[in-house]
C-alpha atoms as a PDB file:
ATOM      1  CA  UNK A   1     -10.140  20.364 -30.198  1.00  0.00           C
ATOM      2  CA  UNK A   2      -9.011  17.473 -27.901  1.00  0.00           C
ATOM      3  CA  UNK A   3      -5.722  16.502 -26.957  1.00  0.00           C
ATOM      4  CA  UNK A   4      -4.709  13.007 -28.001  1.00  0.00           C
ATOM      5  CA  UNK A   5      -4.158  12.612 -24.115  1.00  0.00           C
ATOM      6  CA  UNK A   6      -7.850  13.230 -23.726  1.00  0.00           C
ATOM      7  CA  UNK A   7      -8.980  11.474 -26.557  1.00  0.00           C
ATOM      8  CA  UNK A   8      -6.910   8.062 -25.485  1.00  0.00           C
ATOM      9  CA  UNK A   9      -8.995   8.582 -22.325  1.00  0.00           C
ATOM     10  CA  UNK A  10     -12.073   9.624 -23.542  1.00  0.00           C
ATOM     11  CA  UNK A  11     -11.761   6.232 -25.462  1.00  0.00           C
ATOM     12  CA  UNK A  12     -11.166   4.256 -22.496  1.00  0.00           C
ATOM     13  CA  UNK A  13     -13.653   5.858 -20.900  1.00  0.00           C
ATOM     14  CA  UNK A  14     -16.643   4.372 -23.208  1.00  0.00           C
ATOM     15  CA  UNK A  15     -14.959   0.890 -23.384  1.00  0.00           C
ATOM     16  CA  UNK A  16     -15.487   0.457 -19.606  1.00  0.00           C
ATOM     17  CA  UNK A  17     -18.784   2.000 -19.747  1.00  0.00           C
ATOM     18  CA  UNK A  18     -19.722  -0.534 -21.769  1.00  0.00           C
ATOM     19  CA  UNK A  19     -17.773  -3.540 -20.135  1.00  0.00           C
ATOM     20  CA  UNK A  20     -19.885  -2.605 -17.351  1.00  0.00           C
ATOM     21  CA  UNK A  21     -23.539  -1.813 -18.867  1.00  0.00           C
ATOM     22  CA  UNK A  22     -22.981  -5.460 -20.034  1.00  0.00           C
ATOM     23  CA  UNK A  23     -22.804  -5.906 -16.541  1.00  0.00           C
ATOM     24  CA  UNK A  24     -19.279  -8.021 -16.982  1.00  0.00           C
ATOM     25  CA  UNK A  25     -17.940  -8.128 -13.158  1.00  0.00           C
ATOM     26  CA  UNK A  26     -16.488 -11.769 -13.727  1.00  0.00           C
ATOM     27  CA  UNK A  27     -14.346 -10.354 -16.497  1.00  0.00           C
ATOM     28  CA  UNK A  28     -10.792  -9.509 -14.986  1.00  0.00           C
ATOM     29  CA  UNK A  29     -10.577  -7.055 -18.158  1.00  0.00           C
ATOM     30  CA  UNK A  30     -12.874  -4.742 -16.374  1.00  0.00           C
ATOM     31  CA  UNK A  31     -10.211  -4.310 -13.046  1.00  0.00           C
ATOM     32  CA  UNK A  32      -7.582  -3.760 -15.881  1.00  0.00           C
ATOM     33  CA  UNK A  33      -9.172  -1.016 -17.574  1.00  0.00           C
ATOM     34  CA  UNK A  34     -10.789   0.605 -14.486  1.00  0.00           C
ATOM     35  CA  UNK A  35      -7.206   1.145 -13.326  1.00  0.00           C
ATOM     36  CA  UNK A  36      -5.589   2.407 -16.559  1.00  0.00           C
ATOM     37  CA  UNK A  37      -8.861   4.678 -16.398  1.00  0.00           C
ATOM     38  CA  UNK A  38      -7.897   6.206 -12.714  1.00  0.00           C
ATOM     39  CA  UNK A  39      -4.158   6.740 -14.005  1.00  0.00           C
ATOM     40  CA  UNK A  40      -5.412   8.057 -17.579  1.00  0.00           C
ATOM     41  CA  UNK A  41      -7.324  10.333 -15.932  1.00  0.00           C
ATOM     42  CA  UNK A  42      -4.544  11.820 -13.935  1.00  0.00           C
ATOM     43  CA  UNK A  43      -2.129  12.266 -16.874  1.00  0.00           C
ATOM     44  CA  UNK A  44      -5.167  14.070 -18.014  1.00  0.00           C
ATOM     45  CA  UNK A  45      -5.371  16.596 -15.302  1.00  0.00           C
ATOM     46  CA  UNK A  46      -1.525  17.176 -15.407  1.00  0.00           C
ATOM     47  CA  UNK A  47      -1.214  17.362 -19.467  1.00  0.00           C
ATOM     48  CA  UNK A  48      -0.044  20.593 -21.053  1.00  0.00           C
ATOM     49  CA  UNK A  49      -3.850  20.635 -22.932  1.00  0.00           C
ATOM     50  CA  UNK A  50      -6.010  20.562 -20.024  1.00  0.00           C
ATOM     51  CA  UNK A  51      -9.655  20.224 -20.636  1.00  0.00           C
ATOM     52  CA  UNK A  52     -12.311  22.894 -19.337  1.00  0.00           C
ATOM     53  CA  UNK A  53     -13.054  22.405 -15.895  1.00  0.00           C
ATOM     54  CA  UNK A  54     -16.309  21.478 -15.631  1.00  0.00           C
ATOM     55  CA  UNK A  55     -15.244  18.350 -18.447  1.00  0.00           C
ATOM     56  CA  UNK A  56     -12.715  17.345 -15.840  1.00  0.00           C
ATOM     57  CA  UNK A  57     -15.587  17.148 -12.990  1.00  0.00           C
ATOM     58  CA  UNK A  58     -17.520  15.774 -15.109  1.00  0.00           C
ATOM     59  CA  UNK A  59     -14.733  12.947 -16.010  1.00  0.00           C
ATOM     60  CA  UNK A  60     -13.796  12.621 -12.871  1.00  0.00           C
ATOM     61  CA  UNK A  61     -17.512  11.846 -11.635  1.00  0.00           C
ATOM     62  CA  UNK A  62     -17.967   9.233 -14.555  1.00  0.00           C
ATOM     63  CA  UNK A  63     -14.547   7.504 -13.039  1.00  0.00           C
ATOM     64  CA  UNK A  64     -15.619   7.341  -9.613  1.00  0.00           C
ATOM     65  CA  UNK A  65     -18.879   6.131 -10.463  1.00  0.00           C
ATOM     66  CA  UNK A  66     -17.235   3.247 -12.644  1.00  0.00           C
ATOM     67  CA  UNK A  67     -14.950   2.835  -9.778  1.00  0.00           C
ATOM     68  CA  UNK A  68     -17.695   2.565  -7.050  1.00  0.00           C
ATOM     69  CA  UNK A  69     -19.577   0.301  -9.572  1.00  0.00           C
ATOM     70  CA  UNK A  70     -16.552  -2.247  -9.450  1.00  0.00           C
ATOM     71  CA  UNK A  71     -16.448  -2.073  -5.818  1.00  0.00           C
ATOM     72  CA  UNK A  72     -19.796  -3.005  -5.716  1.00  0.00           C
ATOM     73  CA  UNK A  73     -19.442  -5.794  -7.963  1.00  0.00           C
ATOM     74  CA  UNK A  74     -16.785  -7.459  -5.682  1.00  0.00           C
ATOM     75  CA  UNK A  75     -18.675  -7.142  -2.972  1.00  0.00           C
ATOM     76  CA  UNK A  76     -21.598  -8.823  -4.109  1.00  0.00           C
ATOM     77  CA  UNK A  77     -19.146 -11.268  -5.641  1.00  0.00           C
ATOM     78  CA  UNK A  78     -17.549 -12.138  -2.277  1.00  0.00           C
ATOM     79  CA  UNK A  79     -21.224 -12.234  -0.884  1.00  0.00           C
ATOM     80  CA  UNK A  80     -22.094 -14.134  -3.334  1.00  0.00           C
ATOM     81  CA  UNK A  81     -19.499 -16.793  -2.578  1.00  0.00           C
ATOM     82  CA  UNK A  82     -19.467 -16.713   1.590  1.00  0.00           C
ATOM     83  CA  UNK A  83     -23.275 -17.304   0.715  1.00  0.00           C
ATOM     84  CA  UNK A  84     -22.582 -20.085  -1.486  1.00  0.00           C
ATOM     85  CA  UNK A  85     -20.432 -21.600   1.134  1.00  0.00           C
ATOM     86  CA  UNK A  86     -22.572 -21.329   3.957  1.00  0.00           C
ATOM     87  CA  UNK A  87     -24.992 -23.280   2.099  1.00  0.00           C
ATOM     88  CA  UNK A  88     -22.823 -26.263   1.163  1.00  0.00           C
ATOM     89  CA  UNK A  89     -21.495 -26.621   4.972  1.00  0.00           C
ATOM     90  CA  UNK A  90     -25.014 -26.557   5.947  1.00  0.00           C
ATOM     91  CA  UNK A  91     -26.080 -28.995   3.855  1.00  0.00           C
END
């Protein structure tokens, strides 16, 4: 049975999945919950009801990867815009 801490997480966990499999980068929700995520996820590892070790690898894989996704998605965002930019001064 899981621990409400786990559950609360496990929760969080699918909302930003899907925040960002509907690809949502310009939604500053997504930076919100990606950080409650990284912090939920450390309560989770420190609770009194820790999960099975290879759960918590595999959480913690599934939070970097949402975490690297974000990156990502700034990056391309800031591309995006020095892009944008160099076009208008060029024109």
């Amino acid at each position: 049975m899981m621990s409400k801490v786990e559950i609360n997480f496990t929760r969080l966990l699918a909302q930003c999945e899907i925040m960002v499999s509907e690809k949502k980068q310009g939604d500053w929700r997504l930076e919100k919950y990606v950080s409650a995520l990284d912090q939920r996820y450390a309560d989770l590892k420190k609770s009194i009801h820790v999960p099975a070790k290879e759960k918590l690898i595999e959480y913690g894989q599934k939070v970097d990867f949402i975490k690297g996704l974000l990156k990502a998605y700034k990056l391309v965002s800031s591309a995006m815009i020095v892009l944008v930019f160099a076009v208008f001064i060029v024109f």
